[in-house]
C-alpha atoms as a PDB file:
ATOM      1  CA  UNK A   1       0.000   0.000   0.000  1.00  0.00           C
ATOM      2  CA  UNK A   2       2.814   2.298   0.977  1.00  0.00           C
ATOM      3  CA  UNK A   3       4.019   1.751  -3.170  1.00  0.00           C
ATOM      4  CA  UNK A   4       0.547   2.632  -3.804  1.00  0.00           C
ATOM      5  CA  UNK A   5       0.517   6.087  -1.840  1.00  0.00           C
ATOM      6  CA  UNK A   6       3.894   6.717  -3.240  1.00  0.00           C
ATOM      7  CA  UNK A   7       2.442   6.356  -6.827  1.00  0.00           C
ATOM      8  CA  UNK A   8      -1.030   8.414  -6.004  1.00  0.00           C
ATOM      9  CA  UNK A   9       1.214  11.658  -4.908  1.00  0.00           C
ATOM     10  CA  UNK A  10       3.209  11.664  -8.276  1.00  0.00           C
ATOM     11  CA  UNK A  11      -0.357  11.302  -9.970  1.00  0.00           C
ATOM     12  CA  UNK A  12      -1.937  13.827  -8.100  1.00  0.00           C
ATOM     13  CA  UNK A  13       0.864  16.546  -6.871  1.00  0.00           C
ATOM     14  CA  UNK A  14      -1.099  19.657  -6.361  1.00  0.00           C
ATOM     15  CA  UNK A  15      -3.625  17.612  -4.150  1.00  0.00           C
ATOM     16  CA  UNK A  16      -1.029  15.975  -1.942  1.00  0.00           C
ATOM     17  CA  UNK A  17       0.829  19.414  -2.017  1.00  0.00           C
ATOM     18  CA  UNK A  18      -2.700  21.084  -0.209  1.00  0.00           C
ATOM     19  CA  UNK A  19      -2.780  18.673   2.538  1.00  0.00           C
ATOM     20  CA  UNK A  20       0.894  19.093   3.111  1.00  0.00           C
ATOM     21  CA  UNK A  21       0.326  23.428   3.227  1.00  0.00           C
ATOM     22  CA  UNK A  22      -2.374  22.370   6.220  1.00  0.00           C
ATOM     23  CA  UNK A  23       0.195  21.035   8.095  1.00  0.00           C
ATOM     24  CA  UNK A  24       2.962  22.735   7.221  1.00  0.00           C
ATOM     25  CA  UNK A  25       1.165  26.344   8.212  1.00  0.00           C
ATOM     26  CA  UNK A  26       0.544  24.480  11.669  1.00  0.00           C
ATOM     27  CA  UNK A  27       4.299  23.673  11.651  1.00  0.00           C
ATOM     28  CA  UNK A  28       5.767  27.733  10.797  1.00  0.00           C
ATOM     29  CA  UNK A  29       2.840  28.714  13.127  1.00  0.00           C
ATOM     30  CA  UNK A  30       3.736  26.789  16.107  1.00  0.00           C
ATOM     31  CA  UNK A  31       7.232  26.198  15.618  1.00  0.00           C
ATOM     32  CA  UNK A  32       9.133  28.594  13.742  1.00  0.00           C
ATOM     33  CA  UNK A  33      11.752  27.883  10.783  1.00  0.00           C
ATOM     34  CA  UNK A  34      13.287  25.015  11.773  1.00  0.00           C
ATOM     35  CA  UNK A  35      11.642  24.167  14.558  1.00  0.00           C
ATOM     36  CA  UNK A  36      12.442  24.799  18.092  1.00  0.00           C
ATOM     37  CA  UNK A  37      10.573  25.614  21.169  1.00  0.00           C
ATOM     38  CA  UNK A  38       7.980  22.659  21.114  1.00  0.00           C
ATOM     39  CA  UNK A  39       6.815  21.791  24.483  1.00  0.00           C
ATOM     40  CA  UNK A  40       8.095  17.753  24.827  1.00  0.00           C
ATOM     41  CA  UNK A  41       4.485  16.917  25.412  1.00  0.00           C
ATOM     42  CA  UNK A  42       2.974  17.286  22.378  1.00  0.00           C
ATOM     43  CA  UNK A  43       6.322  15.754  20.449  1.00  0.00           C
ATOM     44  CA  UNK A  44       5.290  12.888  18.252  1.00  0.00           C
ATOM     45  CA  UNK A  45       8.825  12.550  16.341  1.00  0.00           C
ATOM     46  CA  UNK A  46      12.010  14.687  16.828  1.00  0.00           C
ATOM     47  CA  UNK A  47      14.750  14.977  13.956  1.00  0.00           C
ATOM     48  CA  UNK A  48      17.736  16.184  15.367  1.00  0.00           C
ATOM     49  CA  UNK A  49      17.108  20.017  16.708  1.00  0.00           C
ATOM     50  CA  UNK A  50      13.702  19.934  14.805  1.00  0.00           C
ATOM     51  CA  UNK A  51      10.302  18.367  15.848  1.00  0.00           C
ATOM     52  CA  UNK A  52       6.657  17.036  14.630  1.00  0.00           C
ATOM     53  CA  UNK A  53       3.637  18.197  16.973  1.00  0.00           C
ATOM     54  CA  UNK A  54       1.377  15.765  17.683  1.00  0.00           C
ATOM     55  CA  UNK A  55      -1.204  18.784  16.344  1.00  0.00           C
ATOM     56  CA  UNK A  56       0.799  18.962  12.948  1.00  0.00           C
ATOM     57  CA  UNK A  57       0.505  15.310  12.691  1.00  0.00           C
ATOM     58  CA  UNK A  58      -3.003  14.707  13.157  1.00  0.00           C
ATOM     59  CA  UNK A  59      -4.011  17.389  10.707  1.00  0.00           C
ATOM     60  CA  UNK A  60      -1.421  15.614   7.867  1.00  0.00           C
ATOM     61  CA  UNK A  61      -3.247  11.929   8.770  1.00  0.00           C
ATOM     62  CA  UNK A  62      -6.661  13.525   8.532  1.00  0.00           C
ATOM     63  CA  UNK A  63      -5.939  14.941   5.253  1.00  0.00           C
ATOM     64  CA  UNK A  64      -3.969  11.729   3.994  1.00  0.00           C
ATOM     65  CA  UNK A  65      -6.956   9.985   5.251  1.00  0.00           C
ATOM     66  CA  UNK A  66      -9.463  11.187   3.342  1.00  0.00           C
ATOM     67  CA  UNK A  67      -7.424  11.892   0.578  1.00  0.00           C
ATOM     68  CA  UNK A  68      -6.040   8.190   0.195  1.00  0.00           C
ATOM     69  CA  UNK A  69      -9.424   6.408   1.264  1.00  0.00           C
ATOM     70  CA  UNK A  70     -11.255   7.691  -1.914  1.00  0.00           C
ATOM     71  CA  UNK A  71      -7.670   6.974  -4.237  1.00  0.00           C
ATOM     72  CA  UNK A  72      -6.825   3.726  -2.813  1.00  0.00           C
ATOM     73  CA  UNK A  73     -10.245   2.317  -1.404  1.00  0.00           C
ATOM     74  CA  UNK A  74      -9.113  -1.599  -1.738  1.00  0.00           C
ATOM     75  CA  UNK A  75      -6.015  -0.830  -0.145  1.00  0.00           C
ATOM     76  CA  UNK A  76      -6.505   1.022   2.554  1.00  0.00           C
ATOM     77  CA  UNK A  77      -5.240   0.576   5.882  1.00  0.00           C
ATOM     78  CA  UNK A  78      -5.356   3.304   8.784  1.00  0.00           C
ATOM     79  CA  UNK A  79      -2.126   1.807  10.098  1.00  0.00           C
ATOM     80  CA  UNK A  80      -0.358   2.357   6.879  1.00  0.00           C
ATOM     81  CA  UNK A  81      -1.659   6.217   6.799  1.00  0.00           C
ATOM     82  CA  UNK A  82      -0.326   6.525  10.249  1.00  0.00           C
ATOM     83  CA  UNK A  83       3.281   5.056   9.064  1.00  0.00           C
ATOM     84  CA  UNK A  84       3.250   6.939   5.841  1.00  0.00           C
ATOM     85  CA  UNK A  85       2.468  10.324   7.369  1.00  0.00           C
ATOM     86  CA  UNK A  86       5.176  10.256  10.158  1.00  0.00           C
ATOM     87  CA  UNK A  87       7.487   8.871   7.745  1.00  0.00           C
ATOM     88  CA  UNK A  88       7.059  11.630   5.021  1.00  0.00           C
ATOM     89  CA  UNK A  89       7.119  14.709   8.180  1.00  0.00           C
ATOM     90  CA  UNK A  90      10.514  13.259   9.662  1.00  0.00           C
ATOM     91  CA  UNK A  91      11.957  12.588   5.840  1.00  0.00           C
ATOM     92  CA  UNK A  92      11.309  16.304   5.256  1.00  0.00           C
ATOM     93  CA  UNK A  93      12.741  17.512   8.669  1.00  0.00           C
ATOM     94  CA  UNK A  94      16.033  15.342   7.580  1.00  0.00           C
ATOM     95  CA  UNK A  95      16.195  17.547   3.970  1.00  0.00           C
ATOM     96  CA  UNK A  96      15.664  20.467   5.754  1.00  0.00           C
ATOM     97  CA  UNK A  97      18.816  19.330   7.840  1.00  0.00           C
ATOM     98  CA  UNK A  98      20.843  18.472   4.798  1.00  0.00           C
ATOM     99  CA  UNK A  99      19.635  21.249   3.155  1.00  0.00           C
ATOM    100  CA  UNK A 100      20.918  23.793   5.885  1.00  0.00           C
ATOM    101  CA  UNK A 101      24.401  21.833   6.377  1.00  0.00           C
ATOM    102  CA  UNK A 102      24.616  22.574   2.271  1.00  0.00           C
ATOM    103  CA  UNK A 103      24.571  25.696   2.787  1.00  0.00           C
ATOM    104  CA  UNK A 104      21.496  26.035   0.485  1.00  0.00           C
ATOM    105  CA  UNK A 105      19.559  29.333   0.602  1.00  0.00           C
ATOM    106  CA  UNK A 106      16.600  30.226  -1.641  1.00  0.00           C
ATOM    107  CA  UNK A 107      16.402  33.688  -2.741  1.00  0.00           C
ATOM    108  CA  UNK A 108      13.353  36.299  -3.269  1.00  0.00           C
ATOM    109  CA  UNK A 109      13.363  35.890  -7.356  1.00  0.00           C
ATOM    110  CA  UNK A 110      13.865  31.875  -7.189  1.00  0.00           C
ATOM    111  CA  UNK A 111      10.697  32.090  -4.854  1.00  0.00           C
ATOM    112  CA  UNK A 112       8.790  34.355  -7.010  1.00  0.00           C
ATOM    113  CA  UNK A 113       9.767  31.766 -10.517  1.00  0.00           C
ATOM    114  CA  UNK A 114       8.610  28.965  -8.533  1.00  0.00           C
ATOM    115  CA  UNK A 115       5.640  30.309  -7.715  1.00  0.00           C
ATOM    116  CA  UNK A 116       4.627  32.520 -10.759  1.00  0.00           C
ATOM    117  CA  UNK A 117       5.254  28.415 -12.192  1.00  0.00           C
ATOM    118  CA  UNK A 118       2.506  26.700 -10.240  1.00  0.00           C
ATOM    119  CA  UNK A 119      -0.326  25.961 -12.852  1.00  0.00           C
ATOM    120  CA  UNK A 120      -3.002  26.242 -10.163  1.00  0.00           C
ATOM    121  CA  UNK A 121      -1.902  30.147 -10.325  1.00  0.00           C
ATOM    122  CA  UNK A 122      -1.792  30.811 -14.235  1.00  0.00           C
ATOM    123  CA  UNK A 123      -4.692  32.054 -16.358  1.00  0.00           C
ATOM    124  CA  UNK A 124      -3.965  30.881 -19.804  1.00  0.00           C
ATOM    125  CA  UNK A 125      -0.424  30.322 -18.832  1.00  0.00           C
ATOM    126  CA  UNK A 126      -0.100  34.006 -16.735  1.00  0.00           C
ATOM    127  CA  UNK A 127       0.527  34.086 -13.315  1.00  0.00           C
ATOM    128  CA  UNK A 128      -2.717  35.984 -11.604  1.00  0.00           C
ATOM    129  CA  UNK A 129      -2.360  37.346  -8.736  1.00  0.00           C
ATOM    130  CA  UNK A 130      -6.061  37.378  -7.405  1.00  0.00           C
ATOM    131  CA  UNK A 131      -6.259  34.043  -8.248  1.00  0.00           C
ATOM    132  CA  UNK A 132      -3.109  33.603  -5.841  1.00  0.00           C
ATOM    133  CA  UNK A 133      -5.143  35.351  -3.256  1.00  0.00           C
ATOM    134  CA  UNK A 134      -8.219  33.275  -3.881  1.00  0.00           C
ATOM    135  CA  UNK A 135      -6.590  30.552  -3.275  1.00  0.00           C
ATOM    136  CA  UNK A 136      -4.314  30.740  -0.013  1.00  0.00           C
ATOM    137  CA  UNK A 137      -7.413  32.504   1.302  1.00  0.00           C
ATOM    138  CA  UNK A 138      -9.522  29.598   0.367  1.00  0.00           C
ATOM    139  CA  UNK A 139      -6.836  27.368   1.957  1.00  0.00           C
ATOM    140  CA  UNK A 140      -6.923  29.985   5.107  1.00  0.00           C
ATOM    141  CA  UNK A 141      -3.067  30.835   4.381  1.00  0.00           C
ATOM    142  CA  UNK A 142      -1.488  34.247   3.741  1.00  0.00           C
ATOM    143  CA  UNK A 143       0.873  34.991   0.936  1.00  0.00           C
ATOM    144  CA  UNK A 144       3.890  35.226   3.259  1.00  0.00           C
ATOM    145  CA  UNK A 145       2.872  31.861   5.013  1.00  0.00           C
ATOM    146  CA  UNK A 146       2.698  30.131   1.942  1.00  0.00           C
ATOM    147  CA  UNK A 147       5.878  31.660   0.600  1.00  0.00           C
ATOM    148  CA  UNK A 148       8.008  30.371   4.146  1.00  0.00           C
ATOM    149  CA  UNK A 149       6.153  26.947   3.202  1.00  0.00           C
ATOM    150  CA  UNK A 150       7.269  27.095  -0.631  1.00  0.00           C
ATOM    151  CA  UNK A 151      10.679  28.114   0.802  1.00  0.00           C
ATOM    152  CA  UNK A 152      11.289  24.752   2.303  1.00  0.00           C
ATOM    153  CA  UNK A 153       9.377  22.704   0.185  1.00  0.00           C
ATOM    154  CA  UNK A 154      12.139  24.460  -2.621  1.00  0.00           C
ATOM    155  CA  UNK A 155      15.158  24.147   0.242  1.00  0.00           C
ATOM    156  CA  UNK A 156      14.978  20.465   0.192  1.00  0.00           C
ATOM    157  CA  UNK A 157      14.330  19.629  -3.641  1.00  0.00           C
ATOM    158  CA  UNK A 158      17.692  21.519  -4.056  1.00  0.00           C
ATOM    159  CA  UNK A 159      19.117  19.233  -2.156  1.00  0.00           C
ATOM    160  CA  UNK A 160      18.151  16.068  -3.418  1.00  0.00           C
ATOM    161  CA  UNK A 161      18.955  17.816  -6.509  1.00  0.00           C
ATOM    162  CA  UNK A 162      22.390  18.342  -5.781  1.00  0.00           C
ATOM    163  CA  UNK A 163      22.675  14.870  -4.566  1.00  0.00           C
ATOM    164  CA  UNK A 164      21.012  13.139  -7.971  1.00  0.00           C
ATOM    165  CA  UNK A 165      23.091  15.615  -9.918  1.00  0.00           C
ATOM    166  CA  UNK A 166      26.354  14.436  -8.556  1.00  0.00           C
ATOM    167  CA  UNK A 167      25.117  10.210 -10.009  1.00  0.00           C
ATOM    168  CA  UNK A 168      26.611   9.894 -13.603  1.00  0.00           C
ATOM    169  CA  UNK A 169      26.606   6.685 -15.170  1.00  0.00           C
ATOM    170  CA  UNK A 170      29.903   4.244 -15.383  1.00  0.00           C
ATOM    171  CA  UNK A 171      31.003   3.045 -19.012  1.00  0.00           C
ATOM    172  CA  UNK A 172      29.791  -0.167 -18.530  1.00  0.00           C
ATOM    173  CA  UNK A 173      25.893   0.711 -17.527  1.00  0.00           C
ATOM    174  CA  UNK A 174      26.237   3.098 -20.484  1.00  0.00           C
ATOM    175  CA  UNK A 175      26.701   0.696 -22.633  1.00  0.00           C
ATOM    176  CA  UNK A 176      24.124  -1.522 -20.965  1.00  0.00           C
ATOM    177  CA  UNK A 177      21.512   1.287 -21.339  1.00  0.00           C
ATOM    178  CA  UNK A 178      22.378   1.595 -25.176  1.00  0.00           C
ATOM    179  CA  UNK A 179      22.513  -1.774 -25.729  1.00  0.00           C
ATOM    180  CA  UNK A 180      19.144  -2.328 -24.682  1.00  0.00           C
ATOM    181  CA  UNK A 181      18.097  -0.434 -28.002  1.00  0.00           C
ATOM    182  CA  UNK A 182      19.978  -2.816 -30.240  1.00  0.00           C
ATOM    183  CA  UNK A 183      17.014  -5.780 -29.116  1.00  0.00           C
ATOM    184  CA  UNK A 184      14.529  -3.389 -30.934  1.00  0.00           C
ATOM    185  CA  UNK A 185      14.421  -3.319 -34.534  1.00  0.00           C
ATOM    186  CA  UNK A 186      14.479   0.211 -36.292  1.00  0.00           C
ATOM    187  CA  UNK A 187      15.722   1.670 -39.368  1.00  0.00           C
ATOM    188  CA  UNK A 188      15.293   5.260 -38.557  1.00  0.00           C
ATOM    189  CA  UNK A 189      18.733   6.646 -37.611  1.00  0.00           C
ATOM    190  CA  UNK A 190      17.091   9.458 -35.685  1.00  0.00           C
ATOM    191  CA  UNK A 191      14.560   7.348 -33.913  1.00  0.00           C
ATOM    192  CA  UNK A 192      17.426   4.552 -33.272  1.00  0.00           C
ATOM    193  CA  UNK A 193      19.325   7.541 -31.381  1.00  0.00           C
ATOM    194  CA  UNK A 194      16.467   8.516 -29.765  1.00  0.00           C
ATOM    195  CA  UNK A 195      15.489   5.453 -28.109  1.00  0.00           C
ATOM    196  CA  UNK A 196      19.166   5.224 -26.924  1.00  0.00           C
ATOM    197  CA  UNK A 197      18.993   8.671 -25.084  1.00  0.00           C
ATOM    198  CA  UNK A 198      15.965   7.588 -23.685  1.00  0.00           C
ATOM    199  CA  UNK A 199      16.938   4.243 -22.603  1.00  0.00           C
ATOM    200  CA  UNK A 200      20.561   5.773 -20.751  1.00  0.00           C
ATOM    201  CA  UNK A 201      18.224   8.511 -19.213  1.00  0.00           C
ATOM    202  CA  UNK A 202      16.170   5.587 -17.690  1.00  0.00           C
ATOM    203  CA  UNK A 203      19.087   3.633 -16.320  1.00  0.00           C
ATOM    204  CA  UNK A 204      20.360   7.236 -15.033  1.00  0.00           C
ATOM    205  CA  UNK A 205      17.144   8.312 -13.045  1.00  0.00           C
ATOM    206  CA  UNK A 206      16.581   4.665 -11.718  1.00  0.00           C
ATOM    207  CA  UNK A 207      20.613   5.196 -10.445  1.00  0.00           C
ATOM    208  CA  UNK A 208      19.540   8.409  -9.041  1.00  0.00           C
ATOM    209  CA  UNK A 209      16.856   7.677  -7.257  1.00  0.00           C
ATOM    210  CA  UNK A 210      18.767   4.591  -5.454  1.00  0.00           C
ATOM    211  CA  UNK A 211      21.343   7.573  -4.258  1.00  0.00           C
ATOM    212  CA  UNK A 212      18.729   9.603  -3.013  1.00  0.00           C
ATOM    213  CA  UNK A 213      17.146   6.732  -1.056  1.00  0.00           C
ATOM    214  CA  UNK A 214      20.590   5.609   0.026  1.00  0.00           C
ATOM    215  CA  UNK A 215      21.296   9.456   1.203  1.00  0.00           C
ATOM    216  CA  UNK A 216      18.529   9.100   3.187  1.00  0.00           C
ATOM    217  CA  UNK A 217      19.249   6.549   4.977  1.00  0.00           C
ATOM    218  CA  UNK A 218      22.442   7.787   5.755  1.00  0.00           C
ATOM    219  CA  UNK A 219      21.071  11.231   6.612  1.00  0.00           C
ATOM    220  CA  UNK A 220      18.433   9.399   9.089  1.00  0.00           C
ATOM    221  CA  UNK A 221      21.328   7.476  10.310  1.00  0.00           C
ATOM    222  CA  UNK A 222      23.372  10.587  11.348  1.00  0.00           C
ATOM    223  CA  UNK A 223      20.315  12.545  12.917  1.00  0.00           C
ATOM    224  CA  UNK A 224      19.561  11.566  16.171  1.00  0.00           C
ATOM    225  CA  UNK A 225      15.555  10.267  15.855  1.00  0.00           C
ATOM    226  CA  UNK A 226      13.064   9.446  17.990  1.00  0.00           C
ATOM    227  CA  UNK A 227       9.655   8.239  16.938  1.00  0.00           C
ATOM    228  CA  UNK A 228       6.792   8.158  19.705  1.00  0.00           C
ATOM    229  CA  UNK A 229       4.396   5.760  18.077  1.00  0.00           C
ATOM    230  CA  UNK A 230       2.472   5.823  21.207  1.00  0.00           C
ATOM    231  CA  UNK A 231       1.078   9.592  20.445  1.00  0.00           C
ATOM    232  CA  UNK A 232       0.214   8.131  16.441  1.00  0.00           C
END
């Protein structure tokens, strides 16, 4: 089921991004930027200096649960939600880390791309700016609450972007990827060296992404964590 969920957020980004906002406005709220001050109480997982409030973490498994029940209706299990939620909050607290030992800093124009980028803000392809306010206010978020919430959300894809960048591909699985086009019969020059960029850009992303899950491992491993299941 957890493959499932995985596969429902690429499918439906925007969605998954609203119910992460809820709790992420919660999180700059009650917290600050990276997330000090919580009283031990209401802790449901720390990551290193940083923390998840048990209020932050009910309002991302409400979301997820309504969200996923209606996506994944012969697969779902409340257990899983509860595993998949606290697992997604501490991953993004350990890029937020990695992001800040980086060095990694987002400034005012990079913001103000990414967001004059989101599709949910365009009108025939322009960025509007009352449909920006509709929005966050129909999401009860202001503009500079959503902005310290796109700031993060852009902090740690730069970072697993500087990780996947620094993967290249050895001779040998090179020549692996492009030999897989050779099996496939085509007498098409261009479309022979198409399917050969295609097939090493495959074998590259699928390298990639086994860094970035083996950087995150390695990142959880060097942050102290602690999980209190018993507050899930």
């Amino acid at each position: 089921m957890i493959k499932l969920m995985r596969e429902a957020s690429h499918d439906y980004p925007w969605l998954l991004k609203s119910i992460m906002i809820i709790l992420a406005a919660a999180f700059v709220i009650t917290m600050g930027w990276w997330g000090f001050g919580e009283q031990p109480g209401s802790v449901v997982a720390s990551v290193g200096d940083m923390t998840v409030s048990q209020d932050e973490f009910k309002r991302a498994y409400e979301n997820s649960y309504r969200f996923y029940k209606d996506k994944l209706p012969g697969e779902f299990k409340d257990e899983t939600i509860k595993q998949f939620v606290v697992d997604q909050l501490v991953e993004n607290r350990v890029w937020l880390i990695a992001a800040k030992t980086m060095g990694l800093s987002i400034s005012d124009e990079d913001l103000r791309d990414a967001i004059m980028q989101i599709p949910e803000f365009q009108k025939n392809g322009t960025f509007e700016p009352e449909l920006y306010q509709r929005i966050l206010a129909a999401n009860h978020l202001t503009p500079a609450l959503f902005e310290a919430i796109e700031t993060k959300e852009l902090l740690t894809n730069r970072a697993r972007l500087m990780v996947a960048d620094a993967v290249t591909l050895t001779p040998s699985e090179l020549a692996e990827a492009q030999a897989l086009t050779l099996r496939q019969p085509e007498n098409d020059p261009a479309k022979v060296a198409l399917a050969k960029d295609r097939a090493v850009q495959d074998v590259l992303v699928q390298k990639q992404q086994r860094a970035l899950m083996a950087y995150t491992q390695s990142l959880k491993a060097s942050i102290p964590i602690k999980i209190h299941r018993e507050l899930l």
